[in-house]
Protein backbone atom coordinates (compact mmCIF):
# COMPACT_ATOMS: atom_id res chain seq x y z
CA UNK A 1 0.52 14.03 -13.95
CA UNK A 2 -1.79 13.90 -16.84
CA UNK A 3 -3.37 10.58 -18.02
CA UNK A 4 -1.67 9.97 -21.33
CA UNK A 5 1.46 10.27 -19.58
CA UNK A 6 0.49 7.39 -17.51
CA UNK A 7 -0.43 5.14 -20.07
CA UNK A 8 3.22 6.07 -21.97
CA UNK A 9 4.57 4.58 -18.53
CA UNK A 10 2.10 1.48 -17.87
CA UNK A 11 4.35 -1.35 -19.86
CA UNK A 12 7.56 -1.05 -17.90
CA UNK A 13 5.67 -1.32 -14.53
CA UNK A 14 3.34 -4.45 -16.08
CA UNK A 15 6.67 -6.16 -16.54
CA UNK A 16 7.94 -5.18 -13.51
CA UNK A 17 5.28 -6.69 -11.24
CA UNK A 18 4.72 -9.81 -13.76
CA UNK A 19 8.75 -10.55 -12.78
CA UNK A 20 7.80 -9.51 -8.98
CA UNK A 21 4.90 -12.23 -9.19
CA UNK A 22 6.72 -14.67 -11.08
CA UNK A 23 9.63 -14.95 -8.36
CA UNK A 24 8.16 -14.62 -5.14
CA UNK A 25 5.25 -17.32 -6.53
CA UNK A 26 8.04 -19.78 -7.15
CA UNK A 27 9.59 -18.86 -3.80
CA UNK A 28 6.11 -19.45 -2.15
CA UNK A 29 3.94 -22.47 -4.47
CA UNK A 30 6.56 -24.45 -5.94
CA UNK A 31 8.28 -27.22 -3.41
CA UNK A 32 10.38 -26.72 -1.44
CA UNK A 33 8.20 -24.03 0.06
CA UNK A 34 9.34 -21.79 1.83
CA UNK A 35 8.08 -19.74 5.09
CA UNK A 36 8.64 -19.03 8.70
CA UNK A 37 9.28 -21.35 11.67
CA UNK A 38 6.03 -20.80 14.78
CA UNK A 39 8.09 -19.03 17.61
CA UNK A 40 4.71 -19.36 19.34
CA UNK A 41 3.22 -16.38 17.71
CA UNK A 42 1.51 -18.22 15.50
CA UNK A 43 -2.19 -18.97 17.89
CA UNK A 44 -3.13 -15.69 18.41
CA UNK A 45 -4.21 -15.32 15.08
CA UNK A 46 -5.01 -18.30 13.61
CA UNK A 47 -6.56 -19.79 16.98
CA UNK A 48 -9.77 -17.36 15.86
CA UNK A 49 -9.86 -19.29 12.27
CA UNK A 50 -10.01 -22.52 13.88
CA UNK A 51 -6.53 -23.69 12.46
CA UNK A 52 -4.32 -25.29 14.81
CA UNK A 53 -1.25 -28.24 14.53
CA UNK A 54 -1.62 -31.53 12.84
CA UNK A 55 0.96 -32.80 15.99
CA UNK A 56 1.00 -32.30 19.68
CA UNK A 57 4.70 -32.54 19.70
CA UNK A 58 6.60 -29.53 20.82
CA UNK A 59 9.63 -29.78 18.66
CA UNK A 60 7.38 -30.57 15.43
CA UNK A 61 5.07 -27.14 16.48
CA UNK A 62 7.71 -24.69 17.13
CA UNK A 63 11.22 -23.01 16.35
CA UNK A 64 12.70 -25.93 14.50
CA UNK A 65 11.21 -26.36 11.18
CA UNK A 66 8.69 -24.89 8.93
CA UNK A 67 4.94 -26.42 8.40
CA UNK A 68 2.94 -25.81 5.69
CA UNK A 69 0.12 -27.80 6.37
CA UNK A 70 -2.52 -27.42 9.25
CA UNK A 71 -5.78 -28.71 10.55
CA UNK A 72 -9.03 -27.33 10.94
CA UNK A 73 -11.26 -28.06 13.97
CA UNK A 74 -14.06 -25.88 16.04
CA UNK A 75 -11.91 -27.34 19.36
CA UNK A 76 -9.15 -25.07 18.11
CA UNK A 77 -10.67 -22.10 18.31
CA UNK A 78 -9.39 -19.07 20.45
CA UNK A 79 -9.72 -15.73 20.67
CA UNK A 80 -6.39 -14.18 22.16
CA UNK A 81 -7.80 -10.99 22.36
CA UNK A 82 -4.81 -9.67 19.62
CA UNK A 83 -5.87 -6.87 17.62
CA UNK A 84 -3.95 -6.82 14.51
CA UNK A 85 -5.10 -6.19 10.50
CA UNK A 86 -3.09 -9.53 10.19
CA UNK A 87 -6.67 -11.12 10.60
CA UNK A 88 -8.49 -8.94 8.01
CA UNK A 89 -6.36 -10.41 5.64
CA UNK A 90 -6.12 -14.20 7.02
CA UNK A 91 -10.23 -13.37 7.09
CA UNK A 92 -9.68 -13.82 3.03
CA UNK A 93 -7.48 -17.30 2.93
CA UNK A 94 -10.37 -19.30 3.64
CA UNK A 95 -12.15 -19.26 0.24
CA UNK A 96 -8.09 -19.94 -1.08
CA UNK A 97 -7.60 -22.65 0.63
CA UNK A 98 -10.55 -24.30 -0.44
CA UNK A 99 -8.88 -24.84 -3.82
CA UNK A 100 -5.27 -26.02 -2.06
CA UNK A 101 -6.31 -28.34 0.78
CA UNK A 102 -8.69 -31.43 1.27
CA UNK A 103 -11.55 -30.45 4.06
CA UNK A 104 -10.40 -30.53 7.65
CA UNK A 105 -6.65 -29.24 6.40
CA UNK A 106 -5.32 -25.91 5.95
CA UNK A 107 -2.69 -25.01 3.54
CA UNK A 108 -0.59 -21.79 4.37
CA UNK A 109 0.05 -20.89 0.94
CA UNK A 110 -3.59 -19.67 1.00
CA UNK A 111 -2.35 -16.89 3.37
CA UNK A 112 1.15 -16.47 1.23
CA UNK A 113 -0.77 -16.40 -2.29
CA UNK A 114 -3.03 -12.80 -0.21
CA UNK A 115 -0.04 -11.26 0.59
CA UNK A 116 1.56 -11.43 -2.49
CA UNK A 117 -1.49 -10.34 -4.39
CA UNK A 118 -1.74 -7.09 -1.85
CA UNK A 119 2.28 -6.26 -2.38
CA UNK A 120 1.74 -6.56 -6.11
CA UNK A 121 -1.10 -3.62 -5.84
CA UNK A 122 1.00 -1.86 -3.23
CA UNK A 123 4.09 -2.27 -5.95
CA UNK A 124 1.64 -1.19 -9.25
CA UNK A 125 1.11 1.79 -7.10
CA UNK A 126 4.22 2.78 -5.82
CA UNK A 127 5.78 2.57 -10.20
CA UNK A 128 3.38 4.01 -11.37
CA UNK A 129 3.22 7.14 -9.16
CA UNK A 130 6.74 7.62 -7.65
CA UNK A 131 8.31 11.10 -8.32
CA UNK A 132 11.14 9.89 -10.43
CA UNK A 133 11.28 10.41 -14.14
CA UNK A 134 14.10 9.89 -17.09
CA UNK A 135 14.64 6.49 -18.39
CA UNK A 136 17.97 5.73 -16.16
CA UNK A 137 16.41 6.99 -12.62
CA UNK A 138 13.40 4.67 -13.24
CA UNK A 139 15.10 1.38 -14.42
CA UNK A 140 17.53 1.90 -11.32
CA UNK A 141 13.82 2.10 -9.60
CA UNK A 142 12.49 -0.92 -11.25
CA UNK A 143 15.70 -2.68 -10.05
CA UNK A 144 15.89 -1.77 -6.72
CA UNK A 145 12.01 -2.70 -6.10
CA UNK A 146 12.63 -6.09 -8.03
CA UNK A 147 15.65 -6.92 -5.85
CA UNK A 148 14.35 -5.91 -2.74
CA UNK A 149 10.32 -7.30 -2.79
CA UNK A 150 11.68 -10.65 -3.98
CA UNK A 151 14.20 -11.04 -1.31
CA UNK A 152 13.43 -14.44 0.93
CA UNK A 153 14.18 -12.02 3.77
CA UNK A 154 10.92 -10.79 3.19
CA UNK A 155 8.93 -13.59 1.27
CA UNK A 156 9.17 -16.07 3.70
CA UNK A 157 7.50 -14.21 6.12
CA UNK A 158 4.26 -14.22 3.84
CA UNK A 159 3.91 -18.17 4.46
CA UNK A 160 3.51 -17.53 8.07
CA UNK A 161 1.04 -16.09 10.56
CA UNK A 162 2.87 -13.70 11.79
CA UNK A 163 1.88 -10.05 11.97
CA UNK A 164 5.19 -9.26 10.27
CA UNK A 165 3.53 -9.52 6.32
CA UNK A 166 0.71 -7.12 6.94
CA UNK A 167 3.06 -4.53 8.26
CA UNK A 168 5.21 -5.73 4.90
CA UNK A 169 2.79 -4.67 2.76
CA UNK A 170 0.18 -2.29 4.35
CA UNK A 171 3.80 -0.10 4.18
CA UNK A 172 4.19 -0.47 0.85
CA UNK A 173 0.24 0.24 0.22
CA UNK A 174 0.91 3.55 2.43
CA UNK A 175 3.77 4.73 0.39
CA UNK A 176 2.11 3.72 -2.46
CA UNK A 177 -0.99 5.67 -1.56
CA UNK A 178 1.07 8.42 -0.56
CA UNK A 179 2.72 8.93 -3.73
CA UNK A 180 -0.53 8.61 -5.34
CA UNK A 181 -1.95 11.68 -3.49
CA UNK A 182 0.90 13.56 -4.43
CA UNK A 183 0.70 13.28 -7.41
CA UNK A 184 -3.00 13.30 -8.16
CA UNK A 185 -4.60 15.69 -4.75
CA UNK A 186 -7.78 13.93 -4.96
CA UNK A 187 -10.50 13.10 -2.35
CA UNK A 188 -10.18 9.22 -3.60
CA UNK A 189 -6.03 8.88 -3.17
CA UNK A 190 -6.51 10.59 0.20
CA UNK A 191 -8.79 8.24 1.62
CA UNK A 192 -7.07 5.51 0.63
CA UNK A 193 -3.65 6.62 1.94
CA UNK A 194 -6.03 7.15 5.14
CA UNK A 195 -7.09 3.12 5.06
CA UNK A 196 -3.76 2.07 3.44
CA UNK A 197 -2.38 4.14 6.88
CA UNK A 198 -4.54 2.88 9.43
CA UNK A 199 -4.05 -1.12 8.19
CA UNK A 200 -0.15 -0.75 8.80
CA UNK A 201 -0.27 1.02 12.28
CA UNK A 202 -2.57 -1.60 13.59
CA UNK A 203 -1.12 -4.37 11.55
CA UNK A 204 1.05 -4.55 15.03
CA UNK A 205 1.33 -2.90 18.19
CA UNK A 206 4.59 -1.47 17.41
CA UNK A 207 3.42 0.40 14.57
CA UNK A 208 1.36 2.65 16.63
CA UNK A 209 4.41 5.10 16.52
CA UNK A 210 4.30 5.23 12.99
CA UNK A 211 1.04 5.94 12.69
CA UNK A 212 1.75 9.82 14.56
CA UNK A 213 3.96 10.42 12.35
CA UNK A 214 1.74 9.94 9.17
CA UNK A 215 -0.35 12.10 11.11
CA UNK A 216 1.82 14.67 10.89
CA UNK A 217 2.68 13.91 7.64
CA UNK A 218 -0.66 14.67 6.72
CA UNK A 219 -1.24 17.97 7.56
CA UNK A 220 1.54 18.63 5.56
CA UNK A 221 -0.52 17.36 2.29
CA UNK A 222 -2.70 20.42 3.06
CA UNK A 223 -0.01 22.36 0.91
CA UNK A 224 -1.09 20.22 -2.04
CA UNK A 225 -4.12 22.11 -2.91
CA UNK A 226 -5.13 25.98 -1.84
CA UNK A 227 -9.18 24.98 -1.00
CA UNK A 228 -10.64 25.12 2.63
CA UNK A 229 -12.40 21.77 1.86
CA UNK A 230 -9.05 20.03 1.30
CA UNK A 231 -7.33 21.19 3.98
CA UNK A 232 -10.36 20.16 5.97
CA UNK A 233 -10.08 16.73 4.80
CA UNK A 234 -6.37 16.41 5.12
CA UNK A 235 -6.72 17.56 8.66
CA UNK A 236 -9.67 15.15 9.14
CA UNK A 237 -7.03 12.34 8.26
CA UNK A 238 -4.24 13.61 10.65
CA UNK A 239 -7.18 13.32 13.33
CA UNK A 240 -8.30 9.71 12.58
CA UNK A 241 -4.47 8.36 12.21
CA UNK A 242 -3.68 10.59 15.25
CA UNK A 243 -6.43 9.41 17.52
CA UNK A 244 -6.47 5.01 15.83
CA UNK A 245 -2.80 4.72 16.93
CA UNK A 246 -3.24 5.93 20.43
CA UNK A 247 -6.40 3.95 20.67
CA UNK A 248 -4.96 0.76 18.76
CA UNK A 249 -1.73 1.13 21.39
CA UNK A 250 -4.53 0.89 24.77
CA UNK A 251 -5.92 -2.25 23.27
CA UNK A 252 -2.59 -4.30 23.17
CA UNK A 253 -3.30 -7.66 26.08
CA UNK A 254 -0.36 -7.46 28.19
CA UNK A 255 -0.99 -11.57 28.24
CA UNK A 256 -0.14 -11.54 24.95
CA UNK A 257 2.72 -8.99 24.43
CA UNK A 258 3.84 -7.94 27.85
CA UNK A 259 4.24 -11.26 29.76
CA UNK A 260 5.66 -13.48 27.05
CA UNK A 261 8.39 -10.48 26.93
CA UNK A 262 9.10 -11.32 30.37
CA UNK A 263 9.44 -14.66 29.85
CA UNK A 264 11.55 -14.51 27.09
CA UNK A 265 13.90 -12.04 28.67
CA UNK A 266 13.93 -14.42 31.25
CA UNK A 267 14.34 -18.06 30.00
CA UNK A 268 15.95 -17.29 26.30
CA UNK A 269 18.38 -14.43 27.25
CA UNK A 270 19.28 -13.29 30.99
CA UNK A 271 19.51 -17.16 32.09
CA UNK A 272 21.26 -18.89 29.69
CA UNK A 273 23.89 -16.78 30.05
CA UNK A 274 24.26 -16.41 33.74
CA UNK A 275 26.80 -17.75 35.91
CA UNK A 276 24.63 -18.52 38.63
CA UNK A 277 20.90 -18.64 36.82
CA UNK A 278 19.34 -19.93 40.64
CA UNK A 279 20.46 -17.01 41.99
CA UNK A 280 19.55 -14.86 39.42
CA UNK A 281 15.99 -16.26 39.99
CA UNK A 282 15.63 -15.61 43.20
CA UNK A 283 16.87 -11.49 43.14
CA UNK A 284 13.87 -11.58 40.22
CA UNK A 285 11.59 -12.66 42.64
CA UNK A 286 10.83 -16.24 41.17
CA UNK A 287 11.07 -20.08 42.26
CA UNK A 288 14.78 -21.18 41.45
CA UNK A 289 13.54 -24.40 40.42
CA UNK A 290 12.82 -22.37 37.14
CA UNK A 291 16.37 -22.67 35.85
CA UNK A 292 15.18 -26.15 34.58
CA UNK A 293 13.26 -24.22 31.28
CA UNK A 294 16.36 -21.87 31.50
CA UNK A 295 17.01 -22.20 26.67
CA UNK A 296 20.62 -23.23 26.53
């Protein structure tokens, strides 16, 4: 795809991601906010930021409502040991904040108003180089991508500190990236698809999966172009998305993800809807004074 014909197609996409900011920014900045509820995710990441709850209250911390606002404090600090590119991009909300929240608070728009800017690059990316031409394919496009990345399914997650938004949008940066390199087999678009890649299968441990198959996908960009060197470098990418996701998976705490699995299994799930949750205790192995924390 030649330049000029780029620039022919650069308005329609402008107006598509000025709509795309304009909604999701009212859905995020503009009271009410919106955002996600702590299930008790929310420490492991923002524990190493020193951000941690303005009450000590259970019921005003988790599950039941949604908190915008959050203090800042050295005693808060903790490092859970999480690996996740969740706190690459939390890493940025500080200097954000700043201009929201009075010193000592913490303002989770900060951390909404980064994820939107990175799904607004991923979407610039993904219109201007997705393999779809003709006026009527690419308005159905432009609808489909303004419907669906303005959803509050998805946008309310970016108020949050869940790993859930960098997966969001490191996907979209990966297509995005991908498309690129299709269209344009160039040393630049292939490294980033390789960073855009490597962000979303460590954004969470579930991803790691993924990140094998981009592998593969990879080596099947070696097609794109006849020369040894870019087949070398395509296969140098399968190798380094290949090798992070099996390395990213060994590094997952099982304090953090394995156990609280257990528990929730447990408590939230295989209790609650037992007839006989003391007995049920006792074939797991456990105290059967337990059934006291049993969620019903």
């Amino acid at each position: 795809m030649d330049s000029s014909h780029l620039l022919r197609r650069k308005w329609p996409e402008c107006l598509v991601v000025i709509a795309i900011a304009a909604a999701v920014g009212w859905q995020l900045f503009v009271p009410p906010l919106i955002g996600i509820a702590d299930n008790g995710d929310f420490p492991r990441i923002m524990g190493r930021f020193d951000i941690g709850y303005l009450s000590a209250k259970y019921e005003d911390r988790y599950y039941y409502y949604f908190l915008s606002k959050y203090g800042i404090d050295k005693k808060n600090y903790w490092d859970s040991k999480f690996v996740s590119s969740q706190s690459l991009l939390d890493a940025l909300a500080p200097p954000v904040n700043r201009l929201l929240a009075k010193p000592g608070f913490f303002d989770i728009r900060s951390v909404g108003l980064v994820h939107l800017a990175l799904e607004l690059w991923a979407v610039w990316l993904l219109l201007l180089y997705a393999p779809v031409t003709g006026g009527i394919p690419r308005a159905v496009l432009f609808g489909i991508v303004l419907v669906v990345l303005t959803d509050v399914g998805y946008v309310s997650y970016f108020n949050s500190f869940y790993s859930e938004p960098s997966s969001f949008v490191f996907l979209l940066l990966t297509l995005g990236t991908i498309c690129m390199t299709i269209q344009r087999p160039v040393n630049q678009a292939l490294i980033g698809f390789c960073v855009a890649g490597l962000l979303f299968v460590t954004s969470k441990p579930q991803n790691f999966a993924a990140g094998i198959v981009l592998a593969a996908f990879s080596l099947r960009l070696c097609t794109l172009r006849a020369d040894r060197a870019w087949r070398r470098a395509c296969a140098c990418v399968a190798f380094l998305l290949f090798s992070g996701s099996i390395y990213y998976y060994t590094l997952t705490p099982a304090d953090i993800i394995t156990k609280p699995s257990y528990y929730l299994s447990v408590f939230f799930d295989i209790l609650p809807h037992s007839p006989a949750p003391r007995q049920d205790l006792i074939e797991l192995g456990l105290d059967p004074d337990l059934a006291k924390y049993s969620w019903s």
